[in-house]
N, C-alpha and C. Protein backbone atom coordinates (compact mmCIF):
# COMPACT_ATOMS: atom_id res chain seq x y z
N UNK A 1 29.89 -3.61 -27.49
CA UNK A 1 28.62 -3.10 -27.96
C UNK A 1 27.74 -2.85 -26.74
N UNK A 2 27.25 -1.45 -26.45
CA UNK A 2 26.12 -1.30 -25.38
C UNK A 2 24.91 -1.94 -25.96
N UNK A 3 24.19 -1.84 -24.72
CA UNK A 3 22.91 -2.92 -24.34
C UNK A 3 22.09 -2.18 -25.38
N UNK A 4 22.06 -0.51 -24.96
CA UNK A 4 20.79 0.06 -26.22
C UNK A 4 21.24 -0.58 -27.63
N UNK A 5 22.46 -0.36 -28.34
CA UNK A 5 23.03 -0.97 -29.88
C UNK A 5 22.29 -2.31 -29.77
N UNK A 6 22.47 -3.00 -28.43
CA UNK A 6 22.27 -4.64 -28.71
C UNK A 6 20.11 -4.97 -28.89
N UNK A 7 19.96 -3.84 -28.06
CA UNK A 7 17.84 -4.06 -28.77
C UNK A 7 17.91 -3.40 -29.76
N UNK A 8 18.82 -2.65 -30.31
CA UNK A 8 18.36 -1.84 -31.48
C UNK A 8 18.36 -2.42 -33.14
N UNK A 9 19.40 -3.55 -32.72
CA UNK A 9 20.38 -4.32 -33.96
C UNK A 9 19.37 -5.37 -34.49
N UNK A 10 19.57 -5.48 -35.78
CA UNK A 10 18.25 -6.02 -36.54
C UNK A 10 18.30 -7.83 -35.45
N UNK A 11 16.90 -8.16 -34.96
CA UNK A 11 16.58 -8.86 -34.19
C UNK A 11 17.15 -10.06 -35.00
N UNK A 12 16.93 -10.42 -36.14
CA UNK A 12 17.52 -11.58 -36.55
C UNK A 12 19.21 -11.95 -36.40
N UNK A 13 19.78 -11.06 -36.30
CA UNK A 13 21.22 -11.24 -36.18
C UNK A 13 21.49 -11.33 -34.28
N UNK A 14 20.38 -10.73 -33.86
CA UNK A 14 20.69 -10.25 -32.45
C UNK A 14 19.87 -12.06 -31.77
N UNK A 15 19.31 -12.73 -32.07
CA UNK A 15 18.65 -14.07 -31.78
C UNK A 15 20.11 -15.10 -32.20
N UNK A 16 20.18 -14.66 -33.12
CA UNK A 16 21.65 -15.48 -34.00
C UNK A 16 22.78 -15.47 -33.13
N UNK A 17 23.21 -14.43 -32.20
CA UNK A 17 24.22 -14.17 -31.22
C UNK A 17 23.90 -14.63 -30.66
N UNK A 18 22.57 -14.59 -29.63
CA UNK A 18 22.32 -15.28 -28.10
C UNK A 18 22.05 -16.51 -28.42
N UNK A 19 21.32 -17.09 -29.98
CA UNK A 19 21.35 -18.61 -29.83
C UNK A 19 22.79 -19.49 -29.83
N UNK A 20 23.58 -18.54 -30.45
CA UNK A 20 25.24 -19.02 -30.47
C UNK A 20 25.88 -19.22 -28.86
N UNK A 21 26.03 -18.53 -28.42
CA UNK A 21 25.97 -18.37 -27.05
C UNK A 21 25.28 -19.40 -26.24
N UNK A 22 24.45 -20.03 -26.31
CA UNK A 22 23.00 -20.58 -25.62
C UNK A 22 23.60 -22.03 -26.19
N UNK A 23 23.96 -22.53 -27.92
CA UNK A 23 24.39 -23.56 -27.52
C UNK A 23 25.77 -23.76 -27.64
N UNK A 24 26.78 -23.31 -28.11
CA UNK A 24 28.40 -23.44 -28.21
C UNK A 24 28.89 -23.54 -26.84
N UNK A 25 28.38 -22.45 -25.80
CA UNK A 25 28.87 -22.53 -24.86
C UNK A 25 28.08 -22.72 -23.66
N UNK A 26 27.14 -23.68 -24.09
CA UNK A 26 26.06 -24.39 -23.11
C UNK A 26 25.50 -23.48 -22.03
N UNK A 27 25.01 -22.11 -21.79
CA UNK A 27 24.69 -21.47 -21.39
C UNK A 27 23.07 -21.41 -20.98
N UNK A 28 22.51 -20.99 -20.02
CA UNK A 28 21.32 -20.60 -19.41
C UNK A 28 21.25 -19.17 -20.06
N UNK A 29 19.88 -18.88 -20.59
CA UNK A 29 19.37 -17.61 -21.11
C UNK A 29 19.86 -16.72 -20.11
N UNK A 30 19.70 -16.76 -19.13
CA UNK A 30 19.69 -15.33 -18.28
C UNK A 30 21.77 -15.18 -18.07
N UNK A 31 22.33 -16.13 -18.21
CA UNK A 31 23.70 -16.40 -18.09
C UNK A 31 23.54 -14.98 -19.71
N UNK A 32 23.48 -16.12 -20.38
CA UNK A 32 23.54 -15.69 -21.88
C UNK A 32 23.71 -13.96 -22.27
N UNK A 33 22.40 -13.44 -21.69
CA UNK A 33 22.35 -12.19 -21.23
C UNK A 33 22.59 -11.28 -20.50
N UNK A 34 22.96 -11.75 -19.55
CA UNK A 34 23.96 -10.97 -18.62
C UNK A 34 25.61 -10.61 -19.28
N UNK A 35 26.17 -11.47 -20.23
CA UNK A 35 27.54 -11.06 -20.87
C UNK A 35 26.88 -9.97 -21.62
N UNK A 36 25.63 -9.35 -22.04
CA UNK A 36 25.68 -8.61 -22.89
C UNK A 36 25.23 -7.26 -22.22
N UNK A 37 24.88 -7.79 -20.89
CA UNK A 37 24.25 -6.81 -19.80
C UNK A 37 22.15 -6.29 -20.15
N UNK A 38 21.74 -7.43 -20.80
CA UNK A 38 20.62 -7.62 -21.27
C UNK A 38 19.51 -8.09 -20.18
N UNK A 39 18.24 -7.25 -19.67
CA UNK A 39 17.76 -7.78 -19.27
C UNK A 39 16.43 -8.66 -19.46
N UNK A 40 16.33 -10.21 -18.99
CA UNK A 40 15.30 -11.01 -19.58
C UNK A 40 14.23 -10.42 -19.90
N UNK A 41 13.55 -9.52 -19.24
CA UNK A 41 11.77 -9.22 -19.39
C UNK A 41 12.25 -7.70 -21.27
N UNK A 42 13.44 -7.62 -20.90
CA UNK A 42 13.35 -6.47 -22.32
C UNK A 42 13.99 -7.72 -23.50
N UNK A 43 14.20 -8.44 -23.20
CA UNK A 43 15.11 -9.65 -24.65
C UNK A 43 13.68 -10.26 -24.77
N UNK A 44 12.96 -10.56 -23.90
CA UNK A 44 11.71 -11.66 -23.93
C UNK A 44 10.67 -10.66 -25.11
N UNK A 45 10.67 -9.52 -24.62
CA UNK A 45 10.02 -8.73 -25.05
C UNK A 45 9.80 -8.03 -26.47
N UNK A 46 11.33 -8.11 -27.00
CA UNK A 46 11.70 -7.95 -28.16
C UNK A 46 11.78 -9.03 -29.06
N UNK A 47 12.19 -10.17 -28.28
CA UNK A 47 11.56 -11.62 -29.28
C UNK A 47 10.51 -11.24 -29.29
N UNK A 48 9.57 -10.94 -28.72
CA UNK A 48 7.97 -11.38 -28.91
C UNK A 48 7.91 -9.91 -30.29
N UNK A 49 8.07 -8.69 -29.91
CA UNK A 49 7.76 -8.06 -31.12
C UNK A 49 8.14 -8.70 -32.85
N UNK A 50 8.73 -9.06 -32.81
CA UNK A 50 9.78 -9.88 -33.81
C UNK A 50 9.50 -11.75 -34.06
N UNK A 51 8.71 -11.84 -33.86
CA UNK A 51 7.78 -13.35 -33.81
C UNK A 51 8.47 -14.10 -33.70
N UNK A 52 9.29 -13.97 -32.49
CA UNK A 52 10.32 -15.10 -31.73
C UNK A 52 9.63 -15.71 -30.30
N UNK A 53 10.40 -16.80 -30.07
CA UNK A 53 10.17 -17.05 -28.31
C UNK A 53 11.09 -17.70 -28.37
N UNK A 54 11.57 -17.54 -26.63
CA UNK A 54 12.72 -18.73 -26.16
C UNK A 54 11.51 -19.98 -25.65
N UNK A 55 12.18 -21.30 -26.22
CA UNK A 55 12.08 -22.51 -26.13
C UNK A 55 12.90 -22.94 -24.96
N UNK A 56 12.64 -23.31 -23.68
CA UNK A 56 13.01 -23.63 -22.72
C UNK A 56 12.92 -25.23 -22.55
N UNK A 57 13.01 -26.03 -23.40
CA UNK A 57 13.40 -27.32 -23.39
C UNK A 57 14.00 -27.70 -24.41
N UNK A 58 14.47 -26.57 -25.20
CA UNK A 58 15.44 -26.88 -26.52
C UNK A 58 16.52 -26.05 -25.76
N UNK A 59 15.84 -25.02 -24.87
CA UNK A 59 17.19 -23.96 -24.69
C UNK A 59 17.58 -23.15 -25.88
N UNK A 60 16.89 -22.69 -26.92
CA UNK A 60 16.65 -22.04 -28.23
C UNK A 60 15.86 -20.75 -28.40
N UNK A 61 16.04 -19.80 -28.98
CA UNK A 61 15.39 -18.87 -29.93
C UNK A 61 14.56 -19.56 -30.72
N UNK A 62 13.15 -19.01 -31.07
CA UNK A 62 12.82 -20.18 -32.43
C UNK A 62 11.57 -19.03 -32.87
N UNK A 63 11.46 -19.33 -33.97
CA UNK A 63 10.32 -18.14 -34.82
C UNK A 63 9.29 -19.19 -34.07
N UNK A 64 7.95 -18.09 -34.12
CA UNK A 64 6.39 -18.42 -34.01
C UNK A 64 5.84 -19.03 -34.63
């Protein structure tokens, strides 16, 4: 799947992937995103349209 499909794809399924990722395979966000070729300031960005944030002491996606 290209990077445009991957901001385009309904955000709830697309948080659901990188939080899978983030904890199954104990991963750092920016790790996380780089397999998808995603960059942080456009994923950060699109959580925020979508009333998400990454939680950096859960290491999580999490609604607002």
């Amino acid at each position: 799947m290209d990077k445009e499909a991957l901001l385009k794809m309904d955000p709830n399924i697309l948080v659901s992937m990188i939080n899978m990722k983030l904890r199954d395979d104990d991963m750092k966000l920016v790790h996380a995103l780089s397999i998808y070729d995603l960059k942080e300031d456009e994923f950060l960005k699109r959580l925020d349209e979508n009333d998400y944030f990454y939680d950096e002491m859960t290491n999580q996606i999490k609604t607002k």
